[in-house]
Protein backbone atom coordinates (compact mmCIF):
# COMPACT_ATOMS: atom_id res chain seq x y z
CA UNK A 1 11.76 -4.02 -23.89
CA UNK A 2 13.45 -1.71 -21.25
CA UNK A 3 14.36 -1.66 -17.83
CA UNK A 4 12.75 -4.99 -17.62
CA UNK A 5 9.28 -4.27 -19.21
CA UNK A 6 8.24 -6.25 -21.83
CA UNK A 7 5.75 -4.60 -24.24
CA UNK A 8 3.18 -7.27 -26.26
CA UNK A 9 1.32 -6.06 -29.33
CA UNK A 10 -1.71 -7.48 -29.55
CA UNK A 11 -3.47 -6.69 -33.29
CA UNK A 12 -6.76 -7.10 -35.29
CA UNK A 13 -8.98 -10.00 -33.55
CA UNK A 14 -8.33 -12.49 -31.21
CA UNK A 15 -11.27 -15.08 -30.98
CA UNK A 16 -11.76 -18.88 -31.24
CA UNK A 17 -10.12 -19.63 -34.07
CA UNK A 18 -6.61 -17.90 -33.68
CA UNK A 19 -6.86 -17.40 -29.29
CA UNK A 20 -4.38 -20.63 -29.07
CA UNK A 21 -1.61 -19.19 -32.00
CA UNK A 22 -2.35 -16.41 -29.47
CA UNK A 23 -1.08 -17.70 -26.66
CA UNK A 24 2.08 -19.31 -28.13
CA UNK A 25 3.25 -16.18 -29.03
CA UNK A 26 2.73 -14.39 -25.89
CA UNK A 27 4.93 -17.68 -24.11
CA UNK A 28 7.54 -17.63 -26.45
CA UNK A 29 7.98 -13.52 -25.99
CA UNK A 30 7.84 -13.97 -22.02
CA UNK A 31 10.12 -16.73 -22.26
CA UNK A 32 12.32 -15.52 -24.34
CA UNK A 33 12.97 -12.26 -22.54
CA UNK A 34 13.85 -11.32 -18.97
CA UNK A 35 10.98 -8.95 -17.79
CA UNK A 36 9.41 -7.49 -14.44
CA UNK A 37 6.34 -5.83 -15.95
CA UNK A 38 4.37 -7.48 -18.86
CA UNK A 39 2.45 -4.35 -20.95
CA UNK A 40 0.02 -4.86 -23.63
CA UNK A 41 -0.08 -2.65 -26.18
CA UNK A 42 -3.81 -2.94 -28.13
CA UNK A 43 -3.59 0.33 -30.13
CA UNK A 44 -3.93 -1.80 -33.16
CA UNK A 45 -6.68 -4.44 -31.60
CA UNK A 46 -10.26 -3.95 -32.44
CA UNK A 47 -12.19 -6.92 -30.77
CA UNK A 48 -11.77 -9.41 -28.10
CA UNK A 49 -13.51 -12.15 -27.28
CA UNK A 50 -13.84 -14.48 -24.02
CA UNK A 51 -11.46 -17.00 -25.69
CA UNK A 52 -9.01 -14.61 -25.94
CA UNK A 53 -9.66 -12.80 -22.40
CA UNK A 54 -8.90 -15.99 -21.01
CA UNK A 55 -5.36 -16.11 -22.80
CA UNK A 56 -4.99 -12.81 -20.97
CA UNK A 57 -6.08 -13.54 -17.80
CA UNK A 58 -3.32 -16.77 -17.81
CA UNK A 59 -0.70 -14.59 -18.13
CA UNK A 60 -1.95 -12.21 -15.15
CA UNK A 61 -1.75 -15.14 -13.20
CA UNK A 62 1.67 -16.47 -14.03
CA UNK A 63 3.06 -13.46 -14.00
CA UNK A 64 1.33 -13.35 -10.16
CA UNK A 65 2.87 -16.40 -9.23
CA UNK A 66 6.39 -15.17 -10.47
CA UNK A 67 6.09 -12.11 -8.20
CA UNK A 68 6.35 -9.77 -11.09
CA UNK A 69 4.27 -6.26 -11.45
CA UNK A 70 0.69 -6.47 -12.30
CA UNK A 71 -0.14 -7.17 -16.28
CA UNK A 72 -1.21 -4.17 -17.91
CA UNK A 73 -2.94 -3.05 -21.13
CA UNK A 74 -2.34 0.46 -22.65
CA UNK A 75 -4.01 1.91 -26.00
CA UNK A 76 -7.33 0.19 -25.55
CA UNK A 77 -9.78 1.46 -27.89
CA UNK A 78 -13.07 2.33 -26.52
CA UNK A 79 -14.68 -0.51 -28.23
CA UNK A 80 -12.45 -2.88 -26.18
CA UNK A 81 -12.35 -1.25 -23.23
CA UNK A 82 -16.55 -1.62 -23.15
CA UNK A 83 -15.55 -5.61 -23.56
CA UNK A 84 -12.88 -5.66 -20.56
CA UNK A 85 -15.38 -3.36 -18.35
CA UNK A 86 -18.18 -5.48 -18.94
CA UNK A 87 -16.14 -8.65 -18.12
CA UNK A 88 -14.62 -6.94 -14.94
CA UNK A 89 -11.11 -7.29 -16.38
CA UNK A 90 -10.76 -3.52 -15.29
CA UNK A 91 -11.21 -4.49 -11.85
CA UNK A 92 -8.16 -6.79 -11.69
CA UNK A 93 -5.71 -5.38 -14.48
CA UNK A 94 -5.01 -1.65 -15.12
CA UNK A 95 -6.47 -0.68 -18.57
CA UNK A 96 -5.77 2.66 -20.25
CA UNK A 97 -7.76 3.78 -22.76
CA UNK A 98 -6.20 4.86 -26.25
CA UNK A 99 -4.46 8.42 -25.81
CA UNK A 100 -5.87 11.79 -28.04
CA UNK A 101 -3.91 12.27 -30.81
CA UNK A 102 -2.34 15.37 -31.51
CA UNK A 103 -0.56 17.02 -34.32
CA UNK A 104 2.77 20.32 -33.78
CA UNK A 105 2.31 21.06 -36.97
CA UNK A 106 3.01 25.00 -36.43
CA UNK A 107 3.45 24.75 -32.94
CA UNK A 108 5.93 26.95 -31.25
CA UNK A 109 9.11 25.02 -29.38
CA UNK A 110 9.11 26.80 -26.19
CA UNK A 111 11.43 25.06 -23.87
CA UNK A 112 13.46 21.99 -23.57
CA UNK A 113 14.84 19.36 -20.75
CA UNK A 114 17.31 16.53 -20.81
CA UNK A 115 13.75 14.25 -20.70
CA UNK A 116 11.68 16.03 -23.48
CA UNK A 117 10.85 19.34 -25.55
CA UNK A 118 7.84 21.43 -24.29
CA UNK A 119 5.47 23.04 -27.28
CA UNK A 120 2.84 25.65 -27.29
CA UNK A 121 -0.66 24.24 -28.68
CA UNK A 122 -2.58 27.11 -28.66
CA UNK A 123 -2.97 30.25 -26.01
CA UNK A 124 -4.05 27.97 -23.35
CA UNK A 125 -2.23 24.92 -23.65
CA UNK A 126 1.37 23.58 -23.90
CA UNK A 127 2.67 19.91 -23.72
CA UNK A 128 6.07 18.51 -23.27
CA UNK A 129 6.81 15.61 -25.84
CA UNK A 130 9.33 12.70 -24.53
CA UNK A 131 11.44 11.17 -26.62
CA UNK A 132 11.48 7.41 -25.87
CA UNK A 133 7.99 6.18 -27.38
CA UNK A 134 6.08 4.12 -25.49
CA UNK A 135 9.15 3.58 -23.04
CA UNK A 136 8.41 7.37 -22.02
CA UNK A 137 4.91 6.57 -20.32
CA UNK A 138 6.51 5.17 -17.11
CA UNK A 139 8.75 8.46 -17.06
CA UNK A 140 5.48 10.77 -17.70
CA UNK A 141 3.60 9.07 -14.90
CA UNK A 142 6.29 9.51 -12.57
CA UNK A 143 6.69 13.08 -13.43
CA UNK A 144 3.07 13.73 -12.97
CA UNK A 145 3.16 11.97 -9.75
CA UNK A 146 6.08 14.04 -8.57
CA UNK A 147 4.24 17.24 -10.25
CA UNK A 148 1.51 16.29 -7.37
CA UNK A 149 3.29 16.04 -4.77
CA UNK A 150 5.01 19.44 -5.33
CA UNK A 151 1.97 21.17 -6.02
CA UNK A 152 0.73 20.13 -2.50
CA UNK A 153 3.63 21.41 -0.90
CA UNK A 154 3.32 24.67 -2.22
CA UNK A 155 6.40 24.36 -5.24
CA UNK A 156 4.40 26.05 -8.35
CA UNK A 157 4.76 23.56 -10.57
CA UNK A 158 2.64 22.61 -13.63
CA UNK A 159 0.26 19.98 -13.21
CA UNK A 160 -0.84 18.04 -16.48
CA UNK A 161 -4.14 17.31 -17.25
CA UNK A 162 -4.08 14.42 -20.18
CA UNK A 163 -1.26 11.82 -21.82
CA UNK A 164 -1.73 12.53 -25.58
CA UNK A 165 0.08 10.44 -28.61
CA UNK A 166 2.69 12.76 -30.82
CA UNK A 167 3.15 10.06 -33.93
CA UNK A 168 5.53 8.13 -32.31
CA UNK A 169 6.10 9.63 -29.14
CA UNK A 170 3.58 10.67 -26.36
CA UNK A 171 3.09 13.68 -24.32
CA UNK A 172 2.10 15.63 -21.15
CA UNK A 173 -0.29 18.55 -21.82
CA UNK A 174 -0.50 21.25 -19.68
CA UNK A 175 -3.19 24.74 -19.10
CA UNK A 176 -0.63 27.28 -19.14
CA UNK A 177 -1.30 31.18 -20.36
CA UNK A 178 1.28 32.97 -21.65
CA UNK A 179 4.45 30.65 -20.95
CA UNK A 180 7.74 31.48 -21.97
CA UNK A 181 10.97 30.19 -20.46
CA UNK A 182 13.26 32.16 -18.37
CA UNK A 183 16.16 30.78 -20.85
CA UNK A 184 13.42 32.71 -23.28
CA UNK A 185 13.82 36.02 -21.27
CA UNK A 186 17.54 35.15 -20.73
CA UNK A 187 18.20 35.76 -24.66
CA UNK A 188 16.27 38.95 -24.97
CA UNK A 189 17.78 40.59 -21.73
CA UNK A 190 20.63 39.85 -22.81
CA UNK A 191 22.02 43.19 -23.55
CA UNK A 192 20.40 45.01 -21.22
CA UNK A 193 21.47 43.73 -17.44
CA UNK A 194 19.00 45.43 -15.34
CA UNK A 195 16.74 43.91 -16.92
CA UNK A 196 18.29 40.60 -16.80
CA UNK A 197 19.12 41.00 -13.17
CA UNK A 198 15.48 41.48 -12.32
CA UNK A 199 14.97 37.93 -14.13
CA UNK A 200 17.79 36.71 -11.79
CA UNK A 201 16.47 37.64 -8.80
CA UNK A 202 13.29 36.03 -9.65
CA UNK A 203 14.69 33.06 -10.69
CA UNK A 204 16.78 32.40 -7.39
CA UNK A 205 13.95 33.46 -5.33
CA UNK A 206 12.09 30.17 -7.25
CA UNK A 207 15.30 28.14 -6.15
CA UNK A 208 15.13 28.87 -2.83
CA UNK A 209 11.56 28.14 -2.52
CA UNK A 210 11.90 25.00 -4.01
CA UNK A 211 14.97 23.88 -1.54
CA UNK A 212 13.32 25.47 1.49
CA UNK A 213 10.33 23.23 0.98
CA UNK A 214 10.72 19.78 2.95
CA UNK A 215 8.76 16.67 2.37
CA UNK A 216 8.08 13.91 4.02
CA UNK A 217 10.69 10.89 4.63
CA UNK A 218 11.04 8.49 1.94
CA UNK A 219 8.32 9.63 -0.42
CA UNK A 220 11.34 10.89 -3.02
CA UNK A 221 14.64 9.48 -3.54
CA UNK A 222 17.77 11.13 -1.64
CA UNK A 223 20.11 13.04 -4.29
CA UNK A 224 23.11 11.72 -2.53
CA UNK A 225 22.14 8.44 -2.55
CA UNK A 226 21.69 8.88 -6.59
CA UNK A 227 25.09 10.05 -6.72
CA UNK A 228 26.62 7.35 -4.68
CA UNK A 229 25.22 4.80 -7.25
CA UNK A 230 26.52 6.40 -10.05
CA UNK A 231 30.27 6.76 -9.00
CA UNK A 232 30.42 2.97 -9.32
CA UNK A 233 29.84 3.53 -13.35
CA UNK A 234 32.95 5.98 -13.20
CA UNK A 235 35.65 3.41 -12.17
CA UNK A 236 37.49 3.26 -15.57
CA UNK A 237 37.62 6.86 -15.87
CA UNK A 238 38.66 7.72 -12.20
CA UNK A 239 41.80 6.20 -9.96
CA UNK A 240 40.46 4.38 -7.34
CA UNK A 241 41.56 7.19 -4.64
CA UNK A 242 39.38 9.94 -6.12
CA UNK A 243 36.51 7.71 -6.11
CA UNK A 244 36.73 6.70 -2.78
CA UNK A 245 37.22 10.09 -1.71
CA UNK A 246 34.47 11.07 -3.68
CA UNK A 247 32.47 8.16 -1.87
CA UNK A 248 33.39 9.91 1.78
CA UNK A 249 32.98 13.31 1.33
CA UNK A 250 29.22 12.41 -0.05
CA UNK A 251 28.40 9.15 2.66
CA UNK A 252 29.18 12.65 4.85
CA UNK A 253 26.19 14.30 3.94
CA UNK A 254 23.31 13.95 6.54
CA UNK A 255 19.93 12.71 5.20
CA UNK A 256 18.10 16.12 4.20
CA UNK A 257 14.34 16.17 2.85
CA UNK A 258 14.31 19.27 1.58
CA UNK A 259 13.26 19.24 -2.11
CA UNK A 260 15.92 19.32 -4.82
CA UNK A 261 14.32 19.77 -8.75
CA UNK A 262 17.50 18.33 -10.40
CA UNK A 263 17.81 20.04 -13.66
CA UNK A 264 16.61 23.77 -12.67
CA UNK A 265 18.58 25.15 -15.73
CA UNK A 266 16.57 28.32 -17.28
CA UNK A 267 14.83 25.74 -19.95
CA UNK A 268 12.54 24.04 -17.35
CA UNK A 269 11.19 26.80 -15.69
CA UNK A 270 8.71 28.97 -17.22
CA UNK A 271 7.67 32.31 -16.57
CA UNK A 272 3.30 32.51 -16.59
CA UNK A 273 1.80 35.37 -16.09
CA UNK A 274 4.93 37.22 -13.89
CA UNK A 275 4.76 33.75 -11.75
CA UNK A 276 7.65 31.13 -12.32
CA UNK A 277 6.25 27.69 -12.83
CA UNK A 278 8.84 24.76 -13.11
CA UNK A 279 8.53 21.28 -15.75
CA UNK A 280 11.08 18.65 -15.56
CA UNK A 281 9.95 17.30 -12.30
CA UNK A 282 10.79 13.84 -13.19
CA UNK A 283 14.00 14.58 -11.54
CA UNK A 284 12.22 15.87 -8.27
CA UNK A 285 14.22 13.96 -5.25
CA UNK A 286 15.59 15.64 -1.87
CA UNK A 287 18.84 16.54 -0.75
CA UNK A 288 21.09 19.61 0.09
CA UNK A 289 21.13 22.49 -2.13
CA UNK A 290 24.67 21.41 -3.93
CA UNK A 291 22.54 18.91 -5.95
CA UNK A 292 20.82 21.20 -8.17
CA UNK A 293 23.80 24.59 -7.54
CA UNK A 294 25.85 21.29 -9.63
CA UNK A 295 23.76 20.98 -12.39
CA UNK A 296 23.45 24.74 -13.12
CA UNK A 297 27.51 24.48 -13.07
CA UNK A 298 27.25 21.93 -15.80
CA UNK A 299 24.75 23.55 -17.79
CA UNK A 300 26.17 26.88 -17.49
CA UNK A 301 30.08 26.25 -16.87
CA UNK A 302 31.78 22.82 -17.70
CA UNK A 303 30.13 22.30 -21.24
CA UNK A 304 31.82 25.61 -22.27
CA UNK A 305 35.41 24.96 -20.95
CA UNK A 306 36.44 22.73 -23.91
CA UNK A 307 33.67 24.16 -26.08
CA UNK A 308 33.13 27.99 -25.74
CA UNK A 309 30.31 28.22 -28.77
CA UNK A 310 28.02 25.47 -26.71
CA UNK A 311 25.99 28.07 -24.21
CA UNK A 312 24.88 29.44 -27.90
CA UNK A 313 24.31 26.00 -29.35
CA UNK A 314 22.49 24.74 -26.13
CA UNK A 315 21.18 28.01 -24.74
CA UNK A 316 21.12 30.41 -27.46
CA UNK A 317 23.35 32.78 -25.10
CA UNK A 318 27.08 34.03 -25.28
CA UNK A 319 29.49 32.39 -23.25
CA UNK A 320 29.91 35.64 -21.66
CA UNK A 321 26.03 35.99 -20.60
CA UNK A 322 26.10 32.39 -19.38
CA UNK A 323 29.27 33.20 -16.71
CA UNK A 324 27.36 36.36 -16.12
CA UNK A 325 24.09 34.16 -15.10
CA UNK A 326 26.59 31.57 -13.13
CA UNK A 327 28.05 34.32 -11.22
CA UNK A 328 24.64 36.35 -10.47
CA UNK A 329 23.34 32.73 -8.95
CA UNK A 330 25.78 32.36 -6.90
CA UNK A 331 25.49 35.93 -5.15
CA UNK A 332 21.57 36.02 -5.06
CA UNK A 333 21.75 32.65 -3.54
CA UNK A 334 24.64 33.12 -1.01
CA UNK A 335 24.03 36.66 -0.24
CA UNK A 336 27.28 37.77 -0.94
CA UNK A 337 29.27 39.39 -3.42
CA UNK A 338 32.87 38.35 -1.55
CA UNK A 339 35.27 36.55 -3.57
CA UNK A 340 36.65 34.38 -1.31
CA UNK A 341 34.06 33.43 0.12
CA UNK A 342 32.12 32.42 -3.37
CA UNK A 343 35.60 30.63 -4.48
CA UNK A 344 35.07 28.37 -1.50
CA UNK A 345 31.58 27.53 -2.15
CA UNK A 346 31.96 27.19 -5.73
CA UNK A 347 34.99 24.58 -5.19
CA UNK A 348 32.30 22.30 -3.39
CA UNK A 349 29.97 22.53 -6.03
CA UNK A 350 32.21 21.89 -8.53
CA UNK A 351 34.06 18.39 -6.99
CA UNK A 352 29.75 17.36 -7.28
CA UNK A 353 29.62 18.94 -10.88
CA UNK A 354 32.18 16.85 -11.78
CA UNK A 355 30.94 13.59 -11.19
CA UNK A 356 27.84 14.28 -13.01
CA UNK A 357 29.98 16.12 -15.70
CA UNK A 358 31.40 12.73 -16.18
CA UNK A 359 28.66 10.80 -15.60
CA UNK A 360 26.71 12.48 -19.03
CA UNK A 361 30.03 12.43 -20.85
CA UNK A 362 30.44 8.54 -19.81
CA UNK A 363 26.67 7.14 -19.76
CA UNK A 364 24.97 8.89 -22.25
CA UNK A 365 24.88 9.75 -26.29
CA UNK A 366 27.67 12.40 -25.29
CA UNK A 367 29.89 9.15 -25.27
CA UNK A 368 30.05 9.72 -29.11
CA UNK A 369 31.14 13.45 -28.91
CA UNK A 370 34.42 14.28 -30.51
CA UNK A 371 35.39 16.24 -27.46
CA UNK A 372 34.48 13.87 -24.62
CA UNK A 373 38.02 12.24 -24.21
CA UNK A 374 39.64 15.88 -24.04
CA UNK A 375 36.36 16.97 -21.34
CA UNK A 376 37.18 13.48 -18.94
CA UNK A 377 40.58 14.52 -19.11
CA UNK A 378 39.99 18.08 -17.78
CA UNK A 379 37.35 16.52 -15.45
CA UNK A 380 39.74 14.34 -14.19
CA UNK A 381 42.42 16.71 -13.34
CA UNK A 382 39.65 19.06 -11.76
CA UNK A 383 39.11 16.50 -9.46
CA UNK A 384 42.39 16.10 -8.20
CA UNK A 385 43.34 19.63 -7.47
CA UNK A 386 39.72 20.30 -6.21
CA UNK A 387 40.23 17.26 -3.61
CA UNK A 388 43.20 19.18 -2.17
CA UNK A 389 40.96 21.68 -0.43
CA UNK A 390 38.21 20.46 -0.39
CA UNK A 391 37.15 18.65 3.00
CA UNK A 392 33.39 19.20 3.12
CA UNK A 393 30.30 19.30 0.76
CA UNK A 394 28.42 21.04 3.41
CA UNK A 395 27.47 24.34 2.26
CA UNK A 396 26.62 26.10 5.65
């Protein structure tokens, strides 16, 4: 169960002789919990037979009747799927046939996103494993979706080729020569900053690609309008005047479909062949460039203000290489090497930083942390000197 899809196991055989017991079962799960989306899960089911398919198809059409999302089936051996093809279930229901297994026994752990870790297979091939089990295949199709539509556009982009099972978990797997991570290249530049600059420059040249490409109205989700939802999660940590403020100065915003990647930190994008090439797309929406110069604040600024040792822990960088990276995005990306006018900038992308600062430290496993209360605090006050001078989130 999660986000209101309801996952049914449905094991061994179902026939005559247990298709009613069946039946109850599946009722009392459906009843018993609020859904949207009912997903069968026949990894573990090896035959099928019309008494049961017509247990199935009952539930397809109450589930019709309630206005809920079509009844699916997922892990369908090939056996069964032969039995739903034949019967034209497939033509009515979507049925996905049982994913490859795959073992990372001695695989290399090449990069790694707030959604899943990325591994190299062999010299060819590389797949990023979620975490969430069988919860993650919604996220993977959307990703892959997303992957598609950047592609088209022009955004280089990886585009997966099969869904593979990982034990537990399950998996996007990619053709992909030679792919290292720029967060790779980051750590073994590190002490030599030509060389690291000439990563820089390639890397912001990527960003700017990806926010000068536009797309068409409504086929992604505005990052503003994201952010407007979440404030409303932030009430007991914020007085009621900062949020509202926060709520004008990002209404303010025009609607902008230009493409924002939302998590562009050096992790999810790869370096192939001399050619960046970006994962993580599951984040893909549009906006104004703020909403992805604030996440590279987070990830390279606010987790080391109450925690200095994190860009290592995180990163595997010094704190001092991460402000160094910070500081060379914003001049490649601005053009500028003034002070002033940087400090100006970077106070607007800080006030959004800050509210998804605290929305990881308030909605997510970071709750736990032992230095969350201490980061909200800071946060907090951040806010409310930021909000002094700042009047716009327009960055041009």
């Amino acid at each position: 169960m999660d986000n209101f899809t309801l996952v049914i196991p449905l094991e061994g055989k179902i026939d005559s002789v247990n298709a009613a017991e069946v039946g109850r079962n599946i009722a009392k799960k459906r009843a018993a919990q609020e859904h949207q989306v009912v997903i069968f899960d026949a990894k573990n089911l090896m035959f099928i037979s019309s008494a049961g398919l017509r247990v199935i198809m009952q539930v397809v059409k109450e589930e019709k009747v309630q206005k809920h999302e079509p009844v699916s089936m997922i892990e369908v051996s090939k056996e069964v799927y032969n039995i739903l093809e034949m019967t034209g279930f497939t033509e009515f229901m979507e049925v996905q046939k049982a994913y490859r297994e795959i073992s990372l026994e001695g695989s290399e752990l090449i990069a790694e996103g707030f959604f899943g870790k990325v591994y190299r297979l062999d010299e060819e091939t590389i797949v990023k494993v979620y975490g969430e089990g069988e919860a993650s295949i919604p996220l993977i199709k959307r990703e892959h979706s997303r992957a598609k539509q950047a592609f088209v556009k022009g955004i280089p982009t990886a585009i997966a080729y099969d869904i593979v099972r990982v034990g537990n978990q399950y998996g996007s797997v990619f053709e992909l020569l030679q792919a290292r991570s720029f967060n790779d290249w980051a750590q073994e530049y590190e002490a030599d900053r030509a060389q690291l600059d000439e990563l820089m420059q390639l890397y912001v040249d990527c960003l700017k690609q990806v926010h000068a490409t536009e797309m068409e109205r409504g086929v992604l989700p505005m990052a503003r309008d994201n952010m407007l939802e979440s404030l409303s999660a932030l009430q007991d940590y914020l007085p009621a005047e900062i949020l509202e403020r926060l709520r004008k100065l990002l209404a303010a915003l025009p609607d902008d479909n230009h493409v924002v990647h939302g998590d562009f930190q050096m992790k999810n994008v790869l370096l192939c062949d001399g050619d960046p090439m970006l994962i993580d797309m599951e984040t893909m929406c549009t906006g104004q460039p703020i909403f992805d110069l604030q996440g590279l604040y987070v990830a390279y600024k606010s987790f080391t203000e109450d925690e200095p040792d994190n860009s290592m822990a995180f990163l595997g960088l010094r704190m001092e290489t991460a402000d160094y990276i910070w500081q060379r995005i914003m001049e490649l990306y601005f053009g500028t090497q003034n002070k002033a006018v940087l400090s100006a900038l970077e106070d607007k992308i800080k006030v959004v930083a800050s509210v998804r600062f605290l929305s990881l430290l308030t909605t997510t496993a970071l709750k736990e942390h032992p230095l969350t209360e201490l980061r909200v605090k800071h946060t907090r006050e951040h806010l409310q000197e930021l909000l002094l001078r700042v009047d716009s989130l327009k960055l041009r």
